[in-house]
PDB file of N, CA and C in Angstrom:
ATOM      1  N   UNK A   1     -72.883  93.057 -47.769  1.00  0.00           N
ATOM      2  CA  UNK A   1     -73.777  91.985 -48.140  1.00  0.00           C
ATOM      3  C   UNK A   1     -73.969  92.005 -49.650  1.00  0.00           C
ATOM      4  N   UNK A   2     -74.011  90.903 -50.563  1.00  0.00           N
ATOM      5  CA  UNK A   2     -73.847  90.725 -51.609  1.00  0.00           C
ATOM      6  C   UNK A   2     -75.530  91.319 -52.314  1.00  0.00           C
ATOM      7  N   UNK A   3     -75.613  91.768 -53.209  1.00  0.00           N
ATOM      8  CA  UNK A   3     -76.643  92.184 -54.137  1.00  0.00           C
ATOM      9  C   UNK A   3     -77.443  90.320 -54.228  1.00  0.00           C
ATOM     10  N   UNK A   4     -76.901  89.614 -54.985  1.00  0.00           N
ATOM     11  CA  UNK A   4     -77.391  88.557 -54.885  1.00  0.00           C
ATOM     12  C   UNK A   4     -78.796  88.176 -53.973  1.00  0.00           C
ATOM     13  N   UNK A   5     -79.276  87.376 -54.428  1.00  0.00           N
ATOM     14  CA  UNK A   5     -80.458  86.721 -53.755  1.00  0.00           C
ATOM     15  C   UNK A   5     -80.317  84.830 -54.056  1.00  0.00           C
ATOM     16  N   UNK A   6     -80.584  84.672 -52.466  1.00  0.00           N
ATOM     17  CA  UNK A   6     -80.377  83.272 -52.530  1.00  0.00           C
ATOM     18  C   UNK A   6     -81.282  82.624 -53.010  1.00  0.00           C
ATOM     19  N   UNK A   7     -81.326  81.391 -54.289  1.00  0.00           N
ATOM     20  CA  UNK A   7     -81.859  80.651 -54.668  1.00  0.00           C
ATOM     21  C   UNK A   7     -82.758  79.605 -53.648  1.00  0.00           C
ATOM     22  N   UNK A   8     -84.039  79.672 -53.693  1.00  0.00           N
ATOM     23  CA  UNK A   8     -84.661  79.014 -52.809  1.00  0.00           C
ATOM     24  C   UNK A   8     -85.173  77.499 -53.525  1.00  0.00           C
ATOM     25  N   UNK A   9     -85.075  76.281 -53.614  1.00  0.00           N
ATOM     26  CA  UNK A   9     -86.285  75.763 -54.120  1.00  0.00           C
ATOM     27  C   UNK A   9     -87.436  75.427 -53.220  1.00  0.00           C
ATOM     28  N   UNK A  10     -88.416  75.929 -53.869  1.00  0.00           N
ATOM     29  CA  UNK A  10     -89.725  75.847 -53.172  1.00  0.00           C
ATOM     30  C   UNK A  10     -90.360  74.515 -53.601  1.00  0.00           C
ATOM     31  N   UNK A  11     -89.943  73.647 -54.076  1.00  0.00           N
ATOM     32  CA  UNK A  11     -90.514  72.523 -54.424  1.00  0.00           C
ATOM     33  C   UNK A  11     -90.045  71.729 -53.400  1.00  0.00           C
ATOM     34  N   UNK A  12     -89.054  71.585 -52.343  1.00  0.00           N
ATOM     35  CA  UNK A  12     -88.134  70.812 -51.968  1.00  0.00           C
ATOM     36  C   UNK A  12     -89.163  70.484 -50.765  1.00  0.00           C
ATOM     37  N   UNK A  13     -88.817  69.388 -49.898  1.00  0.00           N
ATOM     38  CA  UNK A  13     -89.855  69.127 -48.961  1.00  0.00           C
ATOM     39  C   UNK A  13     -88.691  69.478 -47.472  1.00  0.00           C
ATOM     40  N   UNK A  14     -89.383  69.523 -46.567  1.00  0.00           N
ATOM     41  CA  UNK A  14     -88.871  69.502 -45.561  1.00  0.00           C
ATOM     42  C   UNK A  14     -88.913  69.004 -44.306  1.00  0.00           C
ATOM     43  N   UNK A  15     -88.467  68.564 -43.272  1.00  0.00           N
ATOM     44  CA  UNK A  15     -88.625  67.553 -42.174  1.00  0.00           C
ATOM     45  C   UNK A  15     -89.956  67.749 -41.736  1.00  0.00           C
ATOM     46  N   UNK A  16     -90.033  69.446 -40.700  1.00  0.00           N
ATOM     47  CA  UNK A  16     -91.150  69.677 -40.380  1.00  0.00           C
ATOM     48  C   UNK A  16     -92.584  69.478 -41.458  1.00  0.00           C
ATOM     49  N   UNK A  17     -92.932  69.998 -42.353  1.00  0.00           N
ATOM     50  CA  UNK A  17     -93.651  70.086 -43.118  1.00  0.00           C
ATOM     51  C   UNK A  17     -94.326  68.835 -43.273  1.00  0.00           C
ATOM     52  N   UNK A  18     -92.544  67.707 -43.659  1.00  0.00           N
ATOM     53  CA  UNK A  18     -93.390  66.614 -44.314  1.00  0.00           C
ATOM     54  C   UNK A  18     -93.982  66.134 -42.964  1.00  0.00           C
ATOM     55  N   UNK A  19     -93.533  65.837 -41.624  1.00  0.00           N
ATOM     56  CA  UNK A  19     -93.730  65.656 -40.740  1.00  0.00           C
ATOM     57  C   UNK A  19     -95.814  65.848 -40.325  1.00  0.00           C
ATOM     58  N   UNK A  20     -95.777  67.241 -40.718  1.00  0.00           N
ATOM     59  CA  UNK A  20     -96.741  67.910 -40.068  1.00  0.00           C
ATOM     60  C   UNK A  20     -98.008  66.888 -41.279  1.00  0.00           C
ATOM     61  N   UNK A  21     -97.438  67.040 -42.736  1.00  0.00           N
ATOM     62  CA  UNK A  21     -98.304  66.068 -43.565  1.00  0.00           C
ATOM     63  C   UNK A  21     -98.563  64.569 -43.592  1.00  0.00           C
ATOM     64  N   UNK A  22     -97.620  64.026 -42.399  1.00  0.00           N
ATOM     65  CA  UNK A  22     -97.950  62.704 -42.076  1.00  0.00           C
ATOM     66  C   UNK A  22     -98.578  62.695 -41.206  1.00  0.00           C
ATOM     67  N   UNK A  23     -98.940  63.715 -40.338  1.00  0.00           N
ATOM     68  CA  UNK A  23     -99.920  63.313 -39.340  1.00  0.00           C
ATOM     69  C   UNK A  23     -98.930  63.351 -37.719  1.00  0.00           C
ATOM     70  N   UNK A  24     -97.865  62.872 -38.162  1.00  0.00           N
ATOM     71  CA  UNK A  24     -96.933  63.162 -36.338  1.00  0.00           C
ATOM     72  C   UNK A  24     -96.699  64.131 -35.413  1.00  0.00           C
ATOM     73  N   UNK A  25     -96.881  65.428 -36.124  1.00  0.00           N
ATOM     74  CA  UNK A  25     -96.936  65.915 -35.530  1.00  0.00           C
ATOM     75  C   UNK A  25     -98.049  67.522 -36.059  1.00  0.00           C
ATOM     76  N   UNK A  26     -98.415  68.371 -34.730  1.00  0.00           N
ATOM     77  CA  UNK A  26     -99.197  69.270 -35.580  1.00  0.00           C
ATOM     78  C   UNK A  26     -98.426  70.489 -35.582  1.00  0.00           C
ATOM     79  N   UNK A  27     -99.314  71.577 -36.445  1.00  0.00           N
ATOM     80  CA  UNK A  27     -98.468  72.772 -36.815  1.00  0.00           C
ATOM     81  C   UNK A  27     -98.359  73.543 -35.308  1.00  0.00           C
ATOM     82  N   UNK A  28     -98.367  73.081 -34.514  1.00  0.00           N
ATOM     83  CA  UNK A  28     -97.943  74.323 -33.391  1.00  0.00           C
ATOM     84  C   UNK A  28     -96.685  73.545 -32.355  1.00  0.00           C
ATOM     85  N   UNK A  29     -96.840  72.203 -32.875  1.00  0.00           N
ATOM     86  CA  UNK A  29     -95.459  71.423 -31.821  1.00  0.00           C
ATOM     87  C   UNK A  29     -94.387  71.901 -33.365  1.00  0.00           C
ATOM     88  N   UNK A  30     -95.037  71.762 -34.769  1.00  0.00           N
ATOM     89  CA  UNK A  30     -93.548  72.552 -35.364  1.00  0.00           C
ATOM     90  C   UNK A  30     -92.970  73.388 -34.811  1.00  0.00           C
ATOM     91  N   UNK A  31     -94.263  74.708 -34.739  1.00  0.00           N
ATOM     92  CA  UNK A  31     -93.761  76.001 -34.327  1.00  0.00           C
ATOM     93  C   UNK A  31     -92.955  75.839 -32.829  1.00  0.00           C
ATOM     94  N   UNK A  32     -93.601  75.170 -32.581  1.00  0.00           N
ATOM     95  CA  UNK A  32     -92.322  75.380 -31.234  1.00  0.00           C
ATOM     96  C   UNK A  32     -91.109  74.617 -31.415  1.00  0.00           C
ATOM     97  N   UNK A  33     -90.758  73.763 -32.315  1.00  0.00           N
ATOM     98  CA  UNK A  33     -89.471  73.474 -32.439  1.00  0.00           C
ATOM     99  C   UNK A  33     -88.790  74.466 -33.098  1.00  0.00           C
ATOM    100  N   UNK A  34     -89.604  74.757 -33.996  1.00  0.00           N
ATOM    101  CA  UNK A  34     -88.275  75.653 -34.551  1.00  0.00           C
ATOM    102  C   UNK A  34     -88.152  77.028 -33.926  1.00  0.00           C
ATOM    103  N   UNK A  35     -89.154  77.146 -33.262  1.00  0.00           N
ATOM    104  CA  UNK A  35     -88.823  78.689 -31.819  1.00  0.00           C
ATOM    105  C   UNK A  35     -87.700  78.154 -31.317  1.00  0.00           C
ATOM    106  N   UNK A  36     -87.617  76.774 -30.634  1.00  0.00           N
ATOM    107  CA  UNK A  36     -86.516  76.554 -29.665  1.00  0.00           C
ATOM    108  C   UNK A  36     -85.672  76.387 -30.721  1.00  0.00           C
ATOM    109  N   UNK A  37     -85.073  75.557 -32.020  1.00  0.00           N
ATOM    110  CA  UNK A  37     -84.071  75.867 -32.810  1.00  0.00           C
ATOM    111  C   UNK A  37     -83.649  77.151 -33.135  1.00  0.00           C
ATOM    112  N   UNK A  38     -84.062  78.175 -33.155  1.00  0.00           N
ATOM    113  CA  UNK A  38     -84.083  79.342 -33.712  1.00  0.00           C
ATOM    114  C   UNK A  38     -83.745  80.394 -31.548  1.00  0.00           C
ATOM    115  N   UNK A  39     -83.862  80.337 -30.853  1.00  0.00           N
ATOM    116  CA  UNK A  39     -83.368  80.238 -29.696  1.00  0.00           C
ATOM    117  C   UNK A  39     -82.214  80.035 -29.212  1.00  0.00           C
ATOM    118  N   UNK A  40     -82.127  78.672 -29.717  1.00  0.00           N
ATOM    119  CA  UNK A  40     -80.355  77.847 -29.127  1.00  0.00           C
ATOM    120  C   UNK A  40     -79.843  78.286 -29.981  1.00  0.00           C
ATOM    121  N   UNK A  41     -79.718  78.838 -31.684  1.00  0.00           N
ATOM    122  CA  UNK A  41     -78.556  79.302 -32.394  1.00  0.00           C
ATOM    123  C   UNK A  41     -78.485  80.910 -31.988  1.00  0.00           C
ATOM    124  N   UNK A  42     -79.244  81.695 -31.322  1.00  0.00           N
ATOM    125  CA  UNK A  42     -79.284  82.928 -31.246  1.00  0.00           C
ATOM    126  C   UNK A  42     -78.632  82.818 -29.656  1.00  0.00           C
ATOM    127  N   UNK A  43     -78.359  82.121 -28.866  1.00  0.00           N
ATOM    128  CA  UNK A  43     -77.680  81.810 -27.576  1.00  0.00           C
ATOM    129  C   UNK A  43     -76.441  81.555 -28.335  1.00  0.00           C
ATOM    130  N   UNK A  44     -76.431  80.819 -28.899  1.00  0.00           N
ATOM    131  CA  UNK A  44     -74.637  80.484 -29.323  1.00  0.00           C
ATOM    132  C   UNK A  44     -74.486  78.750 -29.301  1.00  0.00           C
ATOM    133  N   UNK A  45     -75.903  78.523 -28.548  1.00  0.00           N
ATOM    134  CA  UNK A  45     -75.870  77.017 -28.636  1.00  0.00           C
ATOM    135  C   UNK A  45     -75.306  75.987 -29.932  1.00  0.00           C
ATOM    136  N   UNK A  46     -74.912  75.041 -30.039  1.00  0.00           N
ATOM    137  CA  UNK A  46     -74.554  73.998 -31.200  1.00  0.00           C
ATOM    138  C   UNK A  46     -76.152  73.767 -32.156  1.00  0.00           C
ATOM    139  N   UNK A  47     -75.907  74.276 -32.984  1.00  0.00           N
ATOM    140  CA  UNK A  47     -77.179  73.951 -33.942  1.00  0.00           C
ATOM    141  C   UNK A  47     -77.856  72.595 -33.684  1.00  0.00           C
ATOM    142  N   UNK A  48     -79.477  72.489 -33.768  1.00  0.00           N
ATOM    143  CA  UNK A  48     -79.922  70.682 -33.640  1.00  0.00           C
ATOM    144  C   UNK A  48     -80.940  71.016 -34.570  1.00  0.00           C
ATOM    145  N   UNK A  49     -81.344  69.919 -34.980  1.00  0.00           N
ATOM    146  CA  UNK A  49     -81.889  69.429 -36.344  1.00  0.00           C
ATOM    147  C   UNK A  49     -83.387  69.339 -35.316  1.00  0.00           C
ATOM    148  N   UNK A  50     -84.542  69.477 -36.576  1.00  0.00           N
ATOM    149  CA  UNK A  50     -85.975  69.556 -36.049  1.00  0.00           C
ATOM    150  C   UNK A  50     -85.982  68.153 -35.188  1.00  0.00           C
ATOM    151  N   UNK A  51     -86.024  67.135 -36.149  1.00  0.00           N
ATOM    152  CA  UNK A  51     -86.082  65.877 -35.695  1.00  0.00           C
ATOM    153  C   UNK A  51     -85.671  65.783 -34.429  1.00  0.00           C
ATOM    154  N   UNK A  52     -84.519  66.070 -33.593  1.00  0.00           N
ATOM    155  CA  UNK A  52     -83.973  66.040 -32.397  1.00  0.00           C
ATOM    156  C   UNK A  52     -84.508  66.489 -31.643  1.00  0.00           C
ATOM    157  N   UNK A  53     -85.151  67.644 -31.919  1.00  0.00           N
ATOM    158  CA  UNK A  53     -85.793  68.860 -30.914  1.00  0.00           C
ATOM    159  C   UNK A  53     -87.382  68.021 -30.557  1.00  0.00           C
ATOM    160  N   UNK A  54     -87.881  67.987 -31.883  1.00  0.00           N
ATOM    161  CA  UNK A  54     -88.965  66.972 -31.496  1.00  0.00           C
ATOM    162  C   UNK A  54     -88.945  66.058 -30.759  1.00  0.00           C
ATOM    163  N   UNK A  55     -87.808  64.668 -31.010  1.00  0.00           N
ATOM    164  CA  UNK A  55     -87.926  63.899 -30.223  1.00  0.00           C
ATOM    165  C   UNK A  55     -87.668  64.157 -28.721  1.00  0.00           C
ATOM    166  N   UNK A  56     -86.943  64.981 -28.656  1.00  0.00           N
ATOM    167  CA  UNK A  56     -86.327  66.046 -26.992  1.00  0.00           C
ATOM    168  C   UNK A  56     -87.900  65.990 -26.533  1.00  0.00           C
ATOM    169  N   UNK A  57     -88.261  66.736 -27.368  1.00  0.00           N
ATOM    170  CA  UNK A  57     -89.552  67.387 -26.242  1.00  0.00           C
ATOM    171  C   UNK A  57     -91.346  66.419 -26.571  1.00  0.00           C
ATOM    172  N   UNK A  58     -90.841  65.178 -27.143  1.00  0.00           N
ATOM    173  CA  UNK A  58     -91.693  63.930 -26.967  1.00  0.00           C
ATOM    174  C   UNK A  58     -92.853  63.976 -27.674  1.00  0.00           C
ATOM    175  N   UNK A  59     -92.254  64.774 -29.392  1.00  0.00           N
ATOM    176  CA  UNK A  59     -93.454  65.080 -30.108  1.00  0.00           C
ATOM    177  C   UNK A  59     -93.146  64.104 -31.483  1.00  0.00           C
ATOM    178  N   UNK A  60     -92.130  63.144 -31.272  1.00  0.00           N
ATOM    179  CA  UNK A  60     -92.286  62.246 -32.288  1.00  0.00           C
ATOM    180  C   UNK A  60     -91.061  60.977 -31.208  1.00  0.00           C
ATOM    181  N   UNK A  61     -91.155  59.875 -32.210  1.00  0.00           N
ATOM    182  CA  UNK A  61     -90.439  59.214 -32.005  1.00  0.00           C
ATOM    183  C   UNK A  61     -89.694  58.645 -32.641  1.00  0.00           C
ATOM    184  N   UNK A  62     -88.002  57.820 -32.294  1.00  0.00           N
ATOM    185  CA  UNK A  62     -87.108  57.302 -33.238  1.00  0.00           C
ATOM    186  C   UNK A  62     -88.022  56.564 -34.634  1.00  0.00           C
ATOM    187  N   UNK A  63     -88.698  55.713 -34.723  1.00  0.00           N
ATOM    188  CA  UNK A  63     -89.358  55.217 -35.480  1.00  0.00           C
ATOM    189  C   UNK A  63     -90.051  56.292 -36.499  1.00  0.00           C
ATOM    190  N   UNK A  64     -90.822  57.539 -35.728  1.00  0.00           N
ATOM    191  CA  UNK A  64     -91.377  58.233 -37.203  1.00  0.00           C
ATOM    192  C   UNK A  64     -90.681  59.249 -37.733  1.00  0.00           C
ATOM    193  N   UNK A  65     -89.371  59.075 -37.094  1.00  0.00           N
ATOM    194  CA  UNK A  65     -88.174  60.822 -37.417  1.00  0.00           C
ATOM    195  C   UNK A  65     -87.548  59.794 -38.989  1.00  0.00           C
ATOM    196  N   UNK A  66     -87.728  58.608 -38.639  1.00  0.00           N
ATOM    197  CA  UNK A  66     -87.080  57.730 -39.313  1.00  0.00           C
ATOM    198  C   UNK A  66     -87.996  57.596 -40.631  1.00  0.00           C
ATOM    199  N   UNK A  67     -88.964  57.541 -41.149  1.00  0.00           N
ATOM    200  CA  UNK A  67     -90.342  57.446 -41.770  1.00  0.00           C
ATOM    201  C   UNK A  67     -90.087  58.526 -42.286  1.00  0.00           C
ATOM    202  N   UNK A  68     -89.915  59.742 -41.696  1.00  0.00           N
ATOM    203  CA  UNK A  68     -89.955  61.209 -42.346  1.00  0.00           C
ATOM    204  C   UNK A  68     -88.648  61.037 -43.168  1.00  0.00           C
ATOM    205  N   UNK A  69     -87.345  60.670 -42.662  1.00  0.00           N
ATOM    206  CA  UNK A  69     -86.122  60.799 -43.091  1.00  0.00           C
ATOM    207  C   UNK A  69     -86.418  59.798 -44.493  1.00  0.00           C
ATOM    208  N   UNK A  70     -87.008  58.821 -44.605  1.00  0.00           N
ATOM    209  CA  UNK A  70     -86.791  58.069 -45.898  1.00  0.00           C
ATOM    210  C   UNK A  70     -88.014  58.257 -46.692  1.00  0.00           C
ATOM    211  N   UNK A  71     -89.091  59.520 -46.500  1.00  0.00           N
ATOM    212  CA  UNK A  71     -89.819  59.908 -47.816  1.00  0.00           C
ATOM    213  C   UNK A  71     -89.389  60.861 -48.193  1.00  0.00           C
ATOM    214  N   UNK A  72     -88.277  61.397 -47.036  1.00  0.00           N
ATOM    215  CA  UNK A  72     -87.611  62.358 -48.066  1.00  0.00           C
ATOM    216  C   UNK A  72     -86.172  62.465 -48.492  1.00  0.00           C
ATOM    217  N   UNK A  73     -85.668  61.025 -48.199  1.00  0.00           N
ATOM    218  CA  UNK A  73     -84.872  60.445 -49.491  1.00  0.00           C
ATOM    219  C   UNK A  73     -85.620  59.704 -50.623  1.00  0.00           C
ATOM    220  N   UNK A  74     -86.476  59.341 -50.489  1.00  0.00           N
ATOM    221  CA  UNK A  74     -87.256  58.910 -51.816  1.00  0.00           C
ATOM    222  C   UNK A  74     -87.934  59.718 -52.490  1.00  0.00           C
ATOM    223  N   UNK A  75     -88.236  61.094 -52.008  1.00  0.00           N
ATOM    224  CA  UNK A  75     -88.824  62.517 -52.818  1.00  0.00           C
ATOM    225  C   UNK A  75     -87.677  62.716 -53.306  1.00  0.00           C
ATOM    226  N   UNK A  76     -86.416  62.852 -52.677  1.00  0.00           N
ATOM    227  CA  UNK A  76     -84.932  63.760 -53.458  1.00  0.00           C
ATOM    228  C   UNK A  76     -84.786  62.647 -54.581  1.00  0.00           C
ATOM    229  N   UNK A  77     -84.641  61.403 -54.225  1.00  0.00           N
ATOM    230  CA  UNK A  77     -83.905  60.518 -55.723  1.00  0.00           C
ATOM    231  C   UNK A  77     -84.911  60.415 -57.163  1.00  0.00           C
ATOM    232  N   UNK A  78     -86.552  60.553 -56.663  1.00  0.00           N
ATOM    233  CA  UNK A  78     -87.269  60.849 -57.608  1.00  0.00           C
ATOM    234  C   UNK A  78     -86.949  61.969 -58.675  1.00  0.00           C
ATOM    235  N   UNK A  79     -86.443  62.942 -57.561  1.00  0.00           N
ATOM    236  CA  UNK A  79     -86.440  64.176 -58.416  1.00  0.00           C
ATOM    237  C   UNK A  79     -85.013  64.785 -59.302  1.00  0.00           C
ATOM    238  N   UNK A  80     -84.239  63.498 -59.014  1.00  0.00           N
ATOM    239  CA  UNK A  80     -82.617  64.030 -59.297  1.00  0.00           C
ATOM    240  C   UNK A  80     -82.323  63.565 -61.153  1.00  0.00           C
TER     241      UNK A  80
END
């Protein structure tokens, strides 16, 4: 394993997070998505994105995965 340390940015926003700051969803339907994301890659399962898992288990919908997805293309182009 390389000496290196991976560059994090901590400024960057993220699905869940921004998610949890719009109000769609709360911090414990995060936590359980990303238990079950973090689950299916440790099975061997095909990786799935928060958004999916959420909508799977009926804690958001196409409409606000969609809302989340374009404030945070409009946070990234602000910041580029």
């Amino acid at each position: 394993m390389s000496n290196k340390t991976r560059q994090v940015d901590h400024g960057a926003r993220r699905f869940g997070v921004t998610a949890v700051q719009a109000g769609y969803i709360t911090q414990d339907k995060l936590l359980k998505a990303l238990s079950a994301q973090v689950m299916g890659n440790l099975e061997g399962k095909p990786h799935r994105l928060i958004g999916e898992i959420l909508r799977d288990q009926g804690a958001m919908t196409l409409a606000q995965i969609d809302e989340v997805l374009q404030t945070l293309d409009g946070l990234r182009e602000t910041s580029d």
